[in-house]
Protein backbone atom coordinates (compact mmCIF):
# COMPACT_ATOMS: atom_id res chain seq x y z
CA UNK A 1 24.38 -4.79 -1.62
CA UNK A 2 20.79 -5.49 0.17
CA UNK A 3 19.32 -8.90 -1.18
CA UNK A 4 15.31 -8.12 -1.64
CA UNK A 5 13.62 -11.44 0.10
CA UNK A 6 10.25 -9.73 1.08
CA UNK A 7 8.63 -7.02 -0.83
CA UNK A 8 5.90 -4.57 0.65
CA UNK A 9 3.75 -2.98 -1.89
CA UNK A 10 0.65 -0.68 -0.75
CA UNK A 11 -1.85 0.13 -3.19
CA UNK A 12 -4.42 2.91 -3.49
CA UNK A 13 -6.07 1.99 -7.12
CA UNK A 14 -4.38 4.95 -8.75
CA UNK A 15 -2.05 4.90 -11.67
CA UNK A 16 0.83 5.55 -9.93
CA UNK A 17 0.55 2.59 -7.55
CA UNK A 18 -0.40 0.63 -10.72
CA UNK A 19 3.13 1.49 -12.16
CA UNK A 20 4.36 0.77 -8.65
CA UNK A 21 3.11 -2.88 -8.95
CA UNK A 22 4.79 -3.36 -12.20
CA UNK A 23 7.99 -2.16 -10.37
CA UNK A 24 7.60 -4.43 -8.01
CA UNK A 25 6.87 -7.37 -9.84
CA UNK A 26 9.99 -7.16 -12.19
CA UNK A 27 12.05 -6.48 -8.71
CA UNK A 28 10.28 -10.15 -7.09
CA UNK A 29 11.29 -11.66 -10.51
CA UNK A 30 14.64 -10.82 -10.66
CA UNK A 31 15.07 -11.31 -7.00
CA UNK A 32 12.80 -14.44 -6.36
CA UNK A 33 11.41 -11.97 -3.13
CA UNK A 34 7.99 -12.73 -1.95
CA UNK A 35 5.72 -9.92 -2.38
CA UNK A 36 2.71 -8.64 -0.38
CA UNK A 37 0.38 -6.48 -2.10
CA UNK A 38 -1.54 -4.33 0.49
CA UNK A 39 -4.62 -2.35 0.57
CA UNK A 40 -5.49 0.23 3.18
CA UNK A 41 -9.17 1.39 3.71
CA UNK A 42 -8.68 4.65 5.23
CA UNK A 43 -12.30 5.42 6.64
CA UNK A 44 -11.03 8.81 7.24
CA UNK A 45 -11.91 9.78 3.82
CA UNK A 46 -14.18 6.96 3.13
CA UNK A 47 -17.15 7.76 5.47
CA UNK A 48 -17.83 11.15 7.54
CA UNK A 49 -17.27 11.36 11.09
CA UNK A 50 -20.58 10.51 12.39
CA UNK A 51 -20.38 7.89 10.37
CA UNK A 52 -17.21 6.36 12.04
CA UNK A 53 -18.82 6.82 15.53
CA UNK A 54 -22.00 4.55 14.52
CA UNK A 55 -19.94 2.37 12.71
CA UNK A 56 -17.62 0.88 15.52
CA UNK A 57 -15.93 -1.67 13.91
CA UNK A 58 -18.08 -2.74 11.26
CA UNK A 59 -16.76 -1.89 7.55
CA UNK A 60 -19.50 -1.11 5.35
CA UNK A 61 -19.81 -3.62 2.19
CA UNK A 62 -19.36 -1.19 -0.14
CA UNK A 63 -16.11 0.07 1.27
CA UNK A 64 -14.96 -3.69 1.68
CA UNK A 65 -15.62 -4.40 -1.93
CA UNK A 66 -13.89 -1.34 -3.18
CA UNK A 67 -10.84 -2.90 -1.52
CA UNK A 68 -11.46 -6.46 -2.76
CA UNK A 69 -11.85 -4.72 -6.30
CA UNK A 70 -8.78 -3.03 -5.92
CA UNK A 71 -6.94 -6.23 -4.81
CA UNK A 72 -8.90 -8.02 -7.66
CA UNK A 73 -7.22 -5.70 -10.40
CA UNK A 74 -3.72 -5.81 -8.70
CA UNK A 75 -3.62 -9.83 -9.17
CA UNK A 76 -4.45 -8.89 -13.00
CA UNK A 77 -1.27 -7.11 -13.34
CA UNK A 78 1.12 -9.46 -10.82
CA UNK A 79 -0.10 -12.48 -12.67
CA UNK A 80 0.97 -15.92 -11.59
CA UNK A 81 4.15 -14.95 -9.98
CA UNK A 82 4.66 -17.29 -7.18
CA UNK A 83 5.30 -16.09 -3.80
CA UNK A 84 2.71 -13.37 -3.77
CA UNK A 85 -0.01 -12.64 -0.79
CA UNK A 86 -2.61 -9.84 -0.88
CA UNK A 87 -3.73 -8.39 1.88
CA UNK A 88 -7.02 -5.73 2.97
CA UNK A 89 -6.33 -3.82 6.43
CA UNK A 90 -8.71 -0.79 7.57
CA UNK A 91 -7.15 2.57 9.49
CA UNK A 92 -4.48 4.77 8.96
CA UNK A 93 -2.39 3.94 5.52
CA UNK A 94 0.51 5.43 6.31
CA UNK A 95 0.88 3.98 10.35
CA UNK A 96 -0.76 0.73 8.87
CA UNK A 97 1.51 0.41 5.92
CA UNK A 98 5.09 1.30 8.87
CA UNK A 99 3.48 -1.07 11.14
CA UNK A 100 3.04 -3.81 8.51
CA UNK A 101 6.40 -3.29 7.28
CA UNK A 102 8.30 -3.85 10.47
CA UNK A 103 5.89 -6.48 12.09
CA UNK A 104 6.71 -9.02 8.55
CA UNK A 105 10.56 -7.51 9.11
CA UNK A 106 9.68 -6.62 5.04
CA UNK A 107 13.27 -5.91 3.24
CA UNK A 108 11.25 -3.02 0.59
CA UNK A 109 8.49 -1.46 0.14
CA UNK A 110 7.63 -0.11 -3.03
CA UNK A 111 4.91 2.12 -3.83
CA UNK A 112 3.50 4.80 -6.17
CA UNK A 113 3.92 8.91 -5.49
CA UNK A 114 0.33 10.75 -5.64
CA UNK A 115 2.18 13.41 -6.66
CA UNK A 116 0.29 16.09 -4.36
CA UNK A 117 0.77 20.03 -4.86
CA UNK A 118 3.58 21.39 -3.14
CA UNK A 119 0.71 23.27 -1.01
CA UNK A 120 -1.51 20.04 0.01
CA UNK A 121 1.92 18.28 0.59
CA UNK A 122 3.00 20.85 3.49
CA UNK A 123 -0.10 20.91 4.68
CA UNK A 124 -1.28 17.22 4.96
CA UNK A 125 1.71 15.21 3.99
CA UNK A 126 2.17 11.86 2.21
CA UNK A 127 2.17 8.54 3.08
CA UNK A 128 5.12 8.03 0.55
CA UNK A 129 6.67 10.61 2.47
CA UNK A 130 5.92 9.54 5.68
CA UNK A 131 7.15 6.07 5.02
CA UNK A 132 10.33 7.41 3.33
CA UNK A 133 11.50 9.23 6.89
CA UNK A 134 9.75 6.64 9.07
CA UNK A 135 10.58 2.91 7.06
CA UNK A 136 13.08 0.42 8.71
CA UNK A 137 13.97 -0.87 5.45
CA UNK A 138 14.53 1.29 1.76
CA UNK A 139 11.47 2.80 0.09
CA UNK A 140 10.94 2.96 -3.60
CA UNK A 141 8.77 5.88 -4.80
CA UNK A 142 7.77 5.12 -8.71
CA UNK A 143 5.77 7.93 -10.24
């Protein structure tokens, strides 16, 4: 059996990642794994195209705070369990999230299903997905 030390958990403010979080946090407890709660910005579908271009690197505040916000509700739910980080990264979620995960060597990642159409999945596919094929270590879907 796999002992859980380090625990990956990407967020996206919805309900399923909310229930993901939960997951998570009564895996850490019964494990004593660290976790890392992560936030992607995708600016993708946060700003238009032209946007991007003018933007460089520099994240608009509004954007930024939507992340912090996000980060801000996931502490209310993880509580004081020790052993916990949060972290805010901008790009891709789903090559940020694989890159993450095998840079900290993480042991799980954990994370909610958006539960996409079986149309939109096929088209665009998920990062759940993607992660699933494309992960180093297990991934936990919770819906």
């Amino acid at each position: 059996m796999r002992e859980f030390k380090s625990i990956l958990v990407p967020i996206d403010g919805s309900a399923h990642s909310e229930h993901a979080l939960q997951q998570a946090k009564y895996i850490a407890g019964l494990s004593n794994a660290a976790l890392t709660i992560l936030y992607v910005i995708d600016l993708n579908t946060a700003v238009t195209a032209f946007e991007r271009l003018s933007m460089n690197t520099y994240i608009p505040d509004d954007i930024d705070a939507q992340g912090k916000e996000v980060l801000e509700k996931a502490k209310g739910i993880i509580g004081d369990l020790p052993n916990t980080d949060y972290e805010l990264r901008v790009g891709d979620p789903a090559k940020i999230i694989l890159s993450y995960s095998k840079d900290k060597n993480m042991d799980l990642i954990v994370m909610g299903s958006r539960g996409l159409g079986a149309i939109k999945q096929i088209i665009m596919g998920s990062v759940s997905q993607y992660l699933a094929t494309h992960a180093e270590c297990p991934v936990l879907v919770v819906r």
